[in-house]
C-alpha atoms as a PDB file:
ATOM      1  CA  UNK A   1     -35.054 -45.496 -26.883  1.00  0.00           C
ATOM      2  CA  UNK A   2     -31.326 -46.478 -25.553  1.00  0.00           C
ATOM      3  CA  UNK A   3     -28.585 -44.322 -25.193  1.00  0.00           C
ATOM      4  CA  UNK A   4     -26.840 -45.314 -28.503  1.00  0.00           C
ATOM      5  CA  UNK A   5     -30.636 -43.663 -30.419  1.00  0.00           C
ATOM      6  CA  UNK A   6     -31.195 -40.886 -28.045  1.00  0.00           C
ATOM      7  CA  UNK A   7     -26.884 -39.734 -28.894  1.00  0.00           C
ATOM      8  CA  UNK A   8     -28.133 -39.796 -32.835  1.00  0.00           C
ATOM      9  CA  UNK A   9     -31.894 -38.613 -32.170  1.00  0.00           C
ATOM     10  CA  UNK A  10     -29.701 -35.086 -30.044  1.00  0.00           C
ATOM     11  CA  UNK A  11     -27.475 -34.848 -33.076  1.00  0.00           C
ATOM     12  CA  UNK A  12     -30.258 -34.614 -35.179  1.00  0.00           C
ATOM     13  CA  UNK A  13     -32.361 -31.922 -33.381  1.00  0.00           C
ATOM     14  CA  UNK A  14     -29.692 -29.737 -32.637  1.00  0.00           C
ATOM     15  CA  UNK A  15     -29.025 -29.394 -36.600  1.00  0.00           C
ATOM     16  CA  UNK A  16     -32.652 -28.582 -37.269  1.00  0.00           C
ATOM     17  CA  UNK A  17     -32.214 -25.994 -34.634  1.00  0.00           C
ATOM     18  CA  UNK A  18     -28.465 -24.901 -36.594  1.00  0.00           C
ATOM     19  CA  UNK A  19     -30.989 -25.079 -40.339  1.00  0.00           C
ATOM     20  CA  UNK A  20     -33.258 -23.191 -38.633  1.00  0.00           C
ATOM     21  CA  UNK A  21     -30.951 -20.335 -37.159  1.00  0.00           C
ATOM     22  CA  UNK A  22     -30.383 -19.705 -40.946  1.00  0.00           C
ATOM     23  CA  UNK A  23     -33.371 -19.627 -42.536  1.00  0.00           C
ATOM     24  CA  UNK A  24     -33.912 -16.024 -42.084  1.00  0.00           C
ATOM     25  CA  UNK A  25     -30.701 -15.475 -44.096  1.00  0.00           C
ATOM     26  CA  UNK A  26     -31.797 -18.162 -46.725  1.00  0.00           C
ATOM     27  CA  UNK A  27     -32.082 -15.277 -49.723  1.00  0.00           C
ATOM     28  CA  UNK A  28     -28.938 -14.450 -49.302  1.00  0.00           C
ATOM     29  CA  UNK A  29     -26.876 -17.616 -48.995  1.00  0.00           C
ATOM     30  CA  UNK A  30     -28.776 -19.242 -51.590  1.00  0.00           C
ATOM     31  CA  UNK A  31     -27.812 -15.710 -53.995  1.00  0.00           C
ATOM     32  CA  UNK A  32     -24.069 -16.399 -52.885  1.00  0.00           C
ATOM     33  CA  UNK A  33     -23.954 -20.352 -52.812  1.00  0.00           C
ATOM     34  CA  UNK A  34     -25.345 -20.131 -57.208  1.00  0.00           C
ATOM     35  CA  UNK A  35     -21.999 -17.858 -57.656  1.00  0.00           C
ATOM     36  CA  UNK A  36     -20.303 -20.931 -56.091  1.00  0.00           C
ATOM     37  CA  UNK A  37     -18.781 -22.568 -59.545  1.00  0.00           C
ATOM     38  CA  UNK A  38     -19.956 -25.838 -59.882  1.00  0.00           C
ATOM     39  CA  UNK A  39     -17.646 -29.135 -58.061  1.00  0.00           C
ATOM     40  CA  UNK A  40     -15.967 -32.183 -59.896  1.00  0.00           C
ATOM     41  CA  UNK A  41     -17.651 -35.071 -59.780  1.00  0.00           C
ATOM     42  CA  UNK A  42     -16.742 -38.261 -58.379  1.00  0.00           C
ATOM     43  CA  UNK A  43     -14.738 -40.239 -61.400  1.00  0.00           C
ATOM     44  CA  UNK A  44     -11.426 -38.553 -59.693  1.00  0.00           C
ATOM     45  CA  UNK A  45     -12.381 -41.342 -56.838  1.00  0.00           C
ATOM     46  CA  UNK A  46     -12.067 -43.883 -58.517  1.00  0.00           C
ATOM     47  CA  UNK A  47      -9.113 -45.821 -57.049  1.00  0.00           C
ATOM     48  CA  UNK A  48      -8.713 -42.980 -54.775  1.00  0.00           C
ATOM     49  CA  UNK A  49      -8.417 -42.425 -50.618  1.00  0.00           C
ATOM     50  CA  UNK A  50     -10.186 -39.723 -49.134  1.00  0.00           C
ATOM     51  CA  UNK A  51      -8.421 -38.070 -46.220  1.00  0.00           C
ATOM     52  CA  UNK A  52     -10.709 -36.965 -43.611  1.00  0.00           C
ATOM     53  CA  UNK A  53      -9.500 -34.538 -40.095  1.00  0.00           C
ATOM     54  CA  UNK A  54     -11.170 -33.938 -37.176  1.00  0.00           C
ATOM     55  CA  UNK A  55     -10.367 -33.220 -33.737  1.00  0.00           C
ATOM     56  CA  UNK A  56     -12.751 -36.126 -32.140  1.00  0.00           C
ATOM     57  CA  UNK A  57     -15.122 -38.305 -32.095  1.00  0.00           C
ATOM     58  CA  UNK A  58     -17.917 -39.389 -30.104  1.00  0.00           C
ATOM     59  CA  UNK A  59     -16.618 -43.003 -30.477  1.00  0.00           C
ATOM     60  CA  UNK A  60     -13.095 -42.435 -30.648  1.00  0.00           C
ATOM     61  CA  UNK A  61     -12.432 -39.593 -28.148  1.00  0.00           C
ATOM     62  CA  UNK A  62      -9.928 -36.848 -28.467  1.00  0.00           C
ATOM     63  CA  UNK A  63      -7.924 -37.975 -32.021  1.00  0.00           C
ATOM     64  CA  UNK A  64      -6.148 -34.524 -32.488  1.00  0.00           C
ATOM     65  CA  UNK A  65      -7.075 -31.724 -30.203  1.00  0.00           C
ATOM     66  CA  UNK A  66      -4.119 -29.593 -31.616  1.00  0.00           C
ATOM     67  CA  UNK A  67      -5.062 -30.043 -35.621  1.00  0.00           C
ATOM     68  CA  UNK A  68      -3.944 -27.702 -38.372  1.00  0.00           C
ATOM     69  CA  UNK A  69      -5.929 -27.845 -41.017  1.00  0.00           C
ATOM     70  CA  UNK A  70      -4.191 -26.339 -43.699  1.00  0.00           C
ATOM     71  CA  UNK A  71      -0.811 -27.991 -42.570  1.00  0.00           C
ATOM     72  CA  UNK A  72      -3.013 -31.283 -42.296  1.00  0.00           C
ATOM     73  CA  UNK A  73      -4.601 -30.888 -45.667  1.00  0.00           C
ATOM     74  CA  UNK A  74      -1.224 -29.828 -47.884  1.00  0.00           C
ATOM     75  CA  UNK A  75       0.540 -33.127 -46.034  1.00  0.00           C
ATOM     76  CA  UNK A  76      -2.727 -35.209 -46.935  1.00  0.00           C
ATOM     77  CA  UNK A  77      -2.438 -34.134 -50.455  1.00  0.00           C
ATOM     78  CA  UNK A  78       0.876 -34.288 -50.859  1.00  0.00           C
ATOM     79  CA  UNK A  79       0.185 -37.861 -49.787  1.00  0.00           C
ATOM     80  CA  UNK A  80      -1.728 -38.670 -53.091  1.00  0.00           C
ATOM     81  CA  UNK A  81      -5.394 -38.236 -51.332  1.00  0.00           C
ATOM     82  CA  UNK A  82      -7.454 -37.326 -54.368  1.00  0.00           C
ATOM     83  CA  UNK A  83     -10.191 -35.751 -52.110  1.00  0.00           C
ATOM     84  CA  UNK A  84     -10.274 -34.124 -48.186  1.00  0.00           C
ATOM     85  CA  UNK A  85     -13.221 -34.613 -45.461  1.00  0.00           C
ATOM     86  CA  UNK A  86     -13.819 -32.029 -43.259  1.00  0.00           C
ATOM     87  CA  UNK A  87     -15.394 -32.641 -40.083  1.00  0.00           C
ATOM     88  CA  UNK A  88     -18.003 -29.221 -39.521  1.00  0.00           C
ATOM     89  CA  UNK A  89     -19.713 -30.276 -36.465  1.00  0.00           C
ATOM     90  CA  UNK A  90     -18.013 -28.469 -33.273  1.00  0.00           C
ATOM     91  CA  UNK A  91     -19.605 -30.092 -30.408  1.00  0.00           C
ATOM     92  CA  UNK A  92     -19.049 -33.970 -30.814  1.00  0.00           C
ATOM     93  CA  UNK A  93     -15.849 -33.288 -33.804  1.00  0.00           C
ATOM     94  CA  UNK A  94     -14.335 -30.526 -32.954  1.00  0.00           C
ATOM     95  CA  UNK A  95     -14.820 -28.968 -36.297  1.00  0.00           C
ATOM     96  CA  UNK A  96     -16.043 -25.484 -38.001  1.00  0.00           C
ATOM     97  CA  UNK A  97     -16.525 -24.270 -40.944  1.00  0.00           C
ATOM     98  CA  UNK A  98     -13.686 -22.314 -40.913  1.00  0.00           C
ATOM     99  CA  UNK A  99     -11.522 -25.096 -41.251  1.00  0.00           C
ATOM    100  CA  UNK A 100     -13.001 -26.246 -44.230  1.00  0.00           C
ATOM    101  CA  UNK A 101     -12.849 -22.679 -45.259  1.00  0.00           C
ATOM    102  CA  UNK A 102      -8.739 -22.574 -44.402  1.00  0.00           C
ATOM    103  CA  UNK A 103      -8.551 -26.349 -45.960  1.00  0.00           C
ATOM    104  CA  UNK A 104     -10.369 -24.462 -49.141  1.00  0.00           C
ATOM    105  CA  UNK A 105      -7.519 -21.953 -49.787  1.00  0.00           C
ATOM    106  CA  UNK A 106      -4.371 -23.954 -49.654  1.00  0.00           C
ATOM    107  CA  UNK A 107      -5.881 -27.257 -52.165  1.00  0.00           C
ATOM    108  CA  UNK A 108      -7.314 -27.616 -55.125  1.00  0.00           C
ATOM    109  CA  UNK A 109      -8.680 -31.102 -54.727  1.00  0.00           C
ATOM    110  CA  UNK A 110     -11.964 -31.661 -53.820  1.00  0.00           C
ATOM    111  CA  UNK A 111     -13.598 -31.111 -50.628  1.00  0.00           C
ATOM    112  CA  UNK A 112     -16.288 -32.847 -48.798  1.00  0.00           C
ATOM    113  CA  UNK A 113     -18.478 -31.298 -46.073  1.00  0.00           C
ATOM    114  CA  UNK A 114     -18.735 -33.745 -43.423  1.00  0.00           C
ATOM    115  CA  UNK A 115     -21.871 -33.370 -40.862  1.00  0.00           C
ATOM    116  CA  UNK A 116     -25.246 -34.454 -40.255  1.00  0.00           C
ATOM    117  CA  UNK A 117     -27.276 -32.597 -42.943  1.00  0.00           C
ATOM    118  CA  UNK A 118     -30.790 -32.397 -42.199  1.00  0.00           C
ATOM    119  CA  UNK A 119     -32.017 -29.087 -44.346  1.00  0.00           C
ATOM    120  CA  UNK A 120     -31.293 -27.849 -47.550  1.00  0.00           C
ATOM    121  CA  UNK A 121     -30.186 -24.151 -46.420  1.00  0.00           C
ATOM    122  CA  UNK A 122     -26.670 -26.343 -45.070  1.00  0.00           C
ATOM    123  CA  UNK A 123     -26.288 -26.925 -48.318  1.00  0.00           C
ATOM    124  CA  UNK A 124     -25.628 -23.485 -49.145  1.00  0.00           C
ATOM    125  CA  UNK A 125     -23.664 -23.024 -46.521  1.00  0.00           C
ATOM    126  CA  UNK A 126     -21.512 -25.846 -47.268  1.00  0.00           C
ATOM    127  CA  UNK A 127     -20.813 -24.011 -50.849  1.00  0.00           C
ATOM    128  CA  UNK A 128     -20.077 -20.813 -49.316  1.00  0.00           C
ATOM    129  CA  UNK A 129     -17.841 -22.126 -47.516  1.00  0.00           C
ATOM    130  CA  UNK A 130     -15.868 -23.940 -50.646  1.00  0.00           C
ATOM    131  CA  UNK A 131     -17.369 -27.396 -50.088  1.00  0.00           C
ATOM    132  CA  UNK A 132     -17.339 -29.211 -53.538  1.00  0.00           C
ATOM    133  CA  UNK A 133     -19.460 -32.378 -52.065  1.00  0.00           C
ATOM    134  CA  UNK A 134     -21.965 -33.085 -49.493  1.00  0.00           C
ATOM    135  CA  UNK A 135     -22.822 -35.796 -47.354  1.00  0.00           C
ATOM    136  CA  UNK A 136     -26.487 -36.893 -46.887  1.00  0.00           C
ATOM    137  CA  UNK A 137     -26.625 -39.533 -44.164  1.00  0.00           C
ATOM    138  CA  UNK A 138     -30.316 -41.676 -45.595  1.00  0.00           C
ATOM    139  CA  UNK A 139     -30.630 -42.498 -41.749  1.00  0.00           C
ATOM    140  CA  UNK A 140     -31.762 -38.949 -40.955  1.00  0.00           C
ATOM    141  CA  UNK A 141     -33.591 -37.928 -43.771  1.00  0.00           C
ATOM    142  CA  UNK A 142     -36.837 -39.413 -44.854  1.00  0.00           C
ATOM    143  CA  UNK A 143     -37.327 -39.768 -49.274  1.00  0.00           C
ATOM    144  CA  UNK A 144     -39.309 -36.432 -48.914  1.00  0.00           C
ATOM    145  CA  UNK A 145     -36.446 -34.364 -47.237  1.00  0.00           C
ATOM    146  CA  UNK A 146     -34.025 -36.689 -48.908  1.00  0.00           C
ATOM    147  CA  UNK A 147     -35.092 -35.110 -52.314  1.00  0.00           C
ATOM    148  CA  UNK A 148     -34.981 -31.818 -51.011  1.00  0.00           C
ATOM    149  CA  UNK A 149     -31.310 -32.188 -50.160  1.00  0.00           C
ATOM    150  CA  UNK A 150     -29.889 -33.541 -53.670  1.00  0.00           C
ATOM    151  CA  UNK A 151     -31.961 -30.726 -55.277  1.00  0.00           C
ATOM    152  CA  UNK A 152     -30.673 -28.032 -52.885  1.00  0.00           C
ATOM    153  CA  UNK A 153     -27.281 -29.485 -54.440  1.00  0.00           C
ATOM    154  CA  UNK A 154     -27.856 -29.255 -58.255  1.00  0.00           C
ATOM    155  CA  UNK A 155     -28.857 -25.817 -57.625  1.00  0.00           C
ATOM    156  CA  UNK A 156     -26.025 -24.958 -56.132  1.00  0.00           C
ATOM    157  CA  UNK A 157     -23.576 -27.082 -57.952  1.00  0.00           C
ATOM    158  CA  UNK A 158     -22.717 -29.355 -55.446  1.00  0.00           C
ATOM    159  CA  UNK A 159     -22.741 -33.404 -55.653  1.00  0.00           C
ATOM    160  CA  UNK A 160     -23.535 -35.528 -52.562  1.00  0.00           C
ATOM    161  CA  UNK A 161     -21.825 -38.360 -51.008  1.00  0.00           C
ATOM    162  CA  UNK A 162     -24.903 -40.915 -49.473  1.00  0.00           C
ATOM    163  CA  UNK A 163     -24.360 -42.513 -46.797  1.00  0.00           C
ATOM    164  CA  UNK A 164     -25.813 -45.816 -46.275  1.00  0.00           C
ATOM    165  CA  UNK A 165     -25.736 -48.714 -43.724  1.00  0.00           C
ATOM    166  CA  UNK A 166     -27.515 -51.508 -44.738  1.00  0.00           C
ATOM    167  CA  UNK A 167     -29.200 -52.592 -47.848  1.00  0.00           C
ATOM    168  CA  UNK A 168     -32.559 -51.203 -47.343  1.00  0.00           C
ATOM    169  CA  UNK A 169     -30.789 -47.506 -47.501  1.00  0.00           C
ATOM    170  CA  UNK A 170     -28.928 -48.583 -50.684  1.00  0.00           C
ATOM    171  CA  UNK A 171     -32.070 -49.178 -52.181  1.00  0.00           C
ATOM    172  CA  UNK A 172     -33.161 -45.709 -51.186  1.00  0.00           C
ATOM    173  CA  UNK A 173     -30.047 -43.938 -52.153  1.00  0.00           C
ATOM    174  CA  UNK A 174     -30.091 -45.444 -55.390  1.00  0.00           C
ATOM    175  CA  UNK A 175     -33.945 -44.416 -56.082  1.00  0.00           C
ATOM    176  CA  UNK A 176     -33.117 -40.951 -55.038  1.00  0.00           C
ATOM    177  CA  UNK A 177     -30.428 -41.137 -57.978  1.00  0.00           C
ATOM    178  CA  UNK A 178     -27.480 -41.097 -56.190  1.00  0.00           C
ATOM    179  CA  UNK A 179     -24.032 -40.564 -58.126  1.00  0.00           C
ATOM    180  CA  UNK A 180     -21.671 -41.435 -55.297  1.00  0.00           C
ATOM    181  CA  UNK A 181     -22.624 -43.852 -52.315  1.00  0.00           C
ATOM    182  CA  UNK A 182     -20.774 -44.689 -49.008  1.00  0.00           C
ATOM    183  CA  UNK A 183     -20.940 -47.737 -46.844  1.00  0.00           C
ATOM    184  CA  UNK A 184     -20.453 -46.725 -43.545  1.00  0.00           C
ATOM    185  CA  UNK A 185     -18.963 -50.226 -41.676  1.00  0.00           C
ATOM    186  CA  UNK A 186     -19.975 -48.226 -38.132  1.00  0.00           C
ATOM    187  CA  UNK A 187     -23.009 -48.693 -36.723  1.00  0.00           C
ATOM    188  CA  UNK A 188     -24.590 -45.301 -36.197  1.00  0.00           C
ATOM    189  CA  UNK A 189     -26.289 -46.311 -32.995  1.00  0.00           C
ATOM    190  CA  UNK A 190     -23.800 -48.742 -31.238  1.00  0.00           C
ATOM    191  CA  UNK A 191     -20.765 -46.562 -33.244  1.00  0.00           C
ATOM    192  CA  UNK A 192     -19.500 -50.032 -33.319  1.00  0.00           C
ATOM    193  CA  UNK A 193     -17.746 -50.933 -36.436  1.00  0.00           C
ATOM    194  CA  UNK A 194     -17.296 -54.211 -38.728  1.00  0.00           C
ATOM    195  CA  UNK A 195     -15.521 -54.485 -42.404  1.00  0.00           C
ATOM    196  CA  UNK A 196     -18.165 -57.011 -43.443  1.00  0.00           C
ATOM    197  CA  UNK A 197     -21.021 -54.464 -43.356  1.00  0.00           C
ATOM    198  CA  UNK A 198     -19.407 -53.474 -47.041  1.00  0.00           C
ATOM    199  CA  UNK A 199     -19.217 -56.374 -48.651  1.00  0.00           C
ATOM    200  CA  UNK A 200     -22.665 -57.335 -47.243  1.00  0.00           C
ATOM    201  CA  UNK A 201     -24.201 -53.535 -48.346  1.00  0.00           C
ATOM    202  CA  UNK A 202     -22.055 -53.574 -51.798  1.00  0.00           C
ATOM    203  CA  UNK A 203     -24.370 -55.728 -54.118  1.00  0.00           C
ATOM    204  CA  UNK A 204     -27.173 -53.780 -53.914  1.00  0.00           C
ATOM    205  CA  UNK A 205     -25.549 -50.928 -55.723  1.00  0.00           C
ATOM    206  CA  UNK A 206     -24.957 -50.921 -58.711  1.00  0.00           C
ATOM    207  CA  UNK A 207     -21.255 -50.703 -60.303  1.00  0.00           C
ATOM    208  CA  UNK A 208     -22.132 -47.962 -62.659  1.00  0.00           C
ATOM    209  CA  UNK A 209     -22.211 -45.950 -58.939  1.00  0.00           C
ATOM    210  CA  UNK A 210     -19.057 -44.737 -57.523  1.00  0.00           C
ATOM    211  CA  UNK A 211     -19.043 -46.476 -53.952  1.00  0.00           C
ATOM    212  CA  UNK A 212     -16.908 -45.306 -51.045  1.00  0.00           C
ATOM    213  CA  UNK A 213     -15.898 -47.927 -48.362  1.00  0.00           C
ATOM    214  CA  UNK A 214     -15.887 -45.682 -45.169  1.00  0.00           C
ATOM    215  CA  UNK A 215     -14.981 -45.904 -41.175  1.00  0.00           C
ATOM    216  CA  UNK A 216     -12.758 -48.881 -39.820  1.00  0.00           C
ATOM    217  CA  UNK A 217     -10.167 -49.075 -41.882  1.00  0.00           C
ATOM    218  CA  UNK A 218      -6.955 -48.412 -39.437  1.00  0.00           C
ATOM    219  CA  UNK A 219      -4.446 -49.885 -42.186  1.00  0.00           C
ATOM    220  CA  UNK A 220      -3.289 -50.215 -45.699  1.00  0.00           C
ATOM    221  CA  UNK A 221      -4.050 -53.746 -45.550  1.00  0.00           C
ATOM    222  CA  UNK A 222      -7.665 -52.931 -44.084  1.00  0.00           C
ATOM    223  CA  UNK A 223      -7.801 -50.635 -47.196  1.00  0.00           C
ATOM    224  CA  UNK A 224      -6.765 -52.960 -49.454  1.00  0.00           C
ATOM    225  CA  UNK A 225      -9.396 -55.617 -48.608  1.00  0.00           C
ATOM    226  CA  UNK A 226     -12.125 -52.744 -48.634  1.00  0.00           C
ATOM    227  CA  UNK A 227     -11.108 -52.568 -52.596  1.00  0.00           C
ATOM    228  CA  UNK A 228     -10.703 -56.303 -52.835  1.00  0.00           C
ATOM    229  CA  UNK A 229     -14.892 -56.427 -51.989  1.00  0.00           C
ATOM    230  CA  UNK A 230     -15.910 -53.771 -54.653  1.00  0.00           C
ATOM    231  CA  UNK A 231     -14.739 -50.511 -53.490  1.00  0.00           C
ATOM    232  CA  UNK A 232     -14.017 -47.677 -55.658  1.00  0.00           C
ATOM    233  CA  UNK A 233     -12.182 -45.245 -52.777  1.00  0.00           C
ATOM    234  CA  UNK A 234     -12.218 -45.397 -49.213  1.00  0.00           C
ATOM    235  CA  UNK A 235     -12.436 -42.860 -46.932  1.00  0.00           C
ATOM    236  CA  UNK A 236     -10.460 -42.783 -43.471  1.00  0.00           C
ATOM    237  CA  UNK A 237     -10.481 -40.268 -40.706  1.00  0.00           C
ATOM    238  CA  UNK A 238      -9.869 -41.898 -37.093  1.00  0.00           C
ATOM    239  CA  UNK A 239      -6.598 -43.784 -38.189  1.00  0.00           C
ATOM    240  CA  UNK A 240      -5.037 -40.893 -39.601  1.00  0.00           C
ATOM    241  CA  UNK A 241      -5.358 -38.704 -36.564  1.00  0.00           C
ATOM    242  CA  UNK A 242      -4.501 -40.884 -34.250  1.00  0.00           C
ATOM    243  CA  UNK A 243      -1.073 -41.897 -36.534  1.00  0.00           C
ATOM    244  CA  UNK A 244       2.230 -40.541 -35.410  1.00  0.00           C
ATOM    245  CA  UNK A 245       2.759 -39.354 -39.040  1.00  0.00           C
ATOM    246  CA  UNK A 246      -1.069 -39.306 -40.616  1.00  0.00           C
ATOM    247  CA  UNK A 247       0.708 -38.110 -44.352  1.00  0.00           C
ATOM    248  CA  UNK A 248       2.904 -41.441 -43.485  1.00  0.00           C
ATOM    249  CA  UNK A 249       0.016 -43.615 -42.986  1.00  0.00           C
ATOM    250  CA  UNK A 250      -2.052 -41.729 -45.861  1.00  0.00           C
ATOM    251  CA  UNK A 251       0.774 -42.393 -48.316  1.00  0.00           C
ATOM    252  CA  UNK A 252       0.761 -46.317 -47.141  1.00  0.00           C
ATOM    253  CA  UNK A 253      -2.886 -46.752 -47.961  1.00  0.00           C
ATOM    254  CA  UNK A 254      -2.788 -45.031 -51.279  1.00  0.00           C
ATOM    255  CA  UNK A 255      -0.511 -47.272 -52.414  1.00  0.00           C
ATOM    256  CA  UNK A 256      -2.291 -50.422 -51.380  1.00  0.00           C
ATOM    257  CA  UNK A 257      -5.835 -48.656 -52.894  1.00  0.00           C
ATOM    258  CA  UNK A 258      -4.059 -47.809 -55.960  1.00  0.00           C
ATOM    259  CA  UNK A 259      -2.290 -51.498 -55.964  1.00  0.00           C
ATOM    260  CA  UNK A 260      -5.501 -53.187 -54.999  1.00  0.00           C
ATOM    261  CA  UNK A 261      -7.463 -50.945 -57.927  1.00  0.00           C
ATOM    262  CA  UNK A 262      -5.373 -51.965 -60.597  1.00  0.00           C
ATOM    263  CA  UNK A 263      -5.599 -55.627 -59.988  1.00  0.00           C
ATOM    264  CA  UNK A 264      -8.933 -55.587 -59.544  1.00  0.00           C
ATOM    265  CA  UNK A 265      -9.046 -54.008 -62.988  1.00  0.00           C
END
């Protein structure tokens, strides 16, 4: 194993030891999370730039140590981002769930939990928290746990975001009956990224799925081309953080998404 599988393989079994830290409260969050009322779907994407915040990366380093996330998410929205990403994961983003929670009380758009689900029971805790959506990367869950997940999210009225990289895990996330699927352009074990992974990825879904271009895109232009090859929204995190002005930048590629949509149209 190189260093690249052993970073995602660490990820991984420090979330089954997070699931598992909650199971004895399962009851109870799963009684709380089915109070939760039910998120939108993903037609309001459509078109559409999901802003994402987060403190760091392991690929990209310290973005924005000194992140607000209810100033962030107001300025994102006020941007024209029809959705926000929240980055959960504290050690390697620099995230909580109290910032999704803050993010939760000052906007009304919907929110997307962003971490490295492994276990059903985070899937209540997303909803308690006010996540609308989920995101179920198919690299760490086999079809069995996979299945799990998406029905840990109709009962709690949450839809999930699956993230793919290549077209093997389209095939999977599309058998699982995914609504919503991302293309992630970075490499999850090199965290390398390249735009042509989504055009290469995007004809093995089908158009009848929403399909989310995600990671690389530093630009409107970027943004624009990610639409040009079948793209329904994109979602960008890294850019935004590190721009002087991230609502400045935001508005800039939610122009060209909305000006690519329409002529693709």
């Amino acid at each position: 194993m190189n260093a690249e599988q052993g970073k995602l393989a660490s990820i991984a079994a420090r979330k089954h030891a997070e699931a598992e830290a909650l199971l004895c409260a399962a009851a109870a969050m799963w009684s709380k999370a089915e109070t939760v009322a039910p998120g939108p779907g993903f037609e309001v994407l459509r078109g559409g730039v999901i802003a994402e915040m987060k403190r760091r990366s392991p690929s990209g380093g310290e973005l924005r140590p000194d992140l607000d996330p209810e100033v962030t998410a107001k300025a994102f929205v006020h941007a024209g981002a029809v959705a926000l990403s929240v980055l959960t994961d504290e050690p390697d983003f620099g995230g909580s769930l109290d910032d999704l929670a803050r993010v939760r009380g000052v906007v009304d758009v919907p929110i997307l939990r962003k971490d490295f689900i492994v276990d059903p029971i985070q899937v209540a805790e997303a909803r308690i928290a006010g996540a609308d959506w989920v995101l179920f990367i198919v690299a760490l869950l086999d079809d069995e746990r996979l299945q799990a997940c998406f029905e840990a999210a109709t009962r709690s009225g949450a839809h999930a975001i699956v993230e793919v990289h290549d077209a093997g895990e389209a095939q999977r996330a599309v058998d699982a009956g995914a609504e919503c699927i991302g293309i992630n352009n970075r490499n999850l074990r090199t965290l390398a990224t390249d735009l042509t992974t989504f055009e290469r990825v995007r004809g093995s879904i089908p158009e009848s799925i929403v399909c989310v271009a995600e990671s690389g895109i530093r630009d409107a232009a970027a943004a624009a081309a990610m639409v040009n090859a079948g793209a329904d929204a994109v979602l960008v995190g890294e850019a935004l953080m590190r721009a002087e002005s991230p609502a400045a930048l935001c508005a800039d590629i939610v122009s060209a998404v909305g000006a690519a949509a329409k002529r693709r149209s």
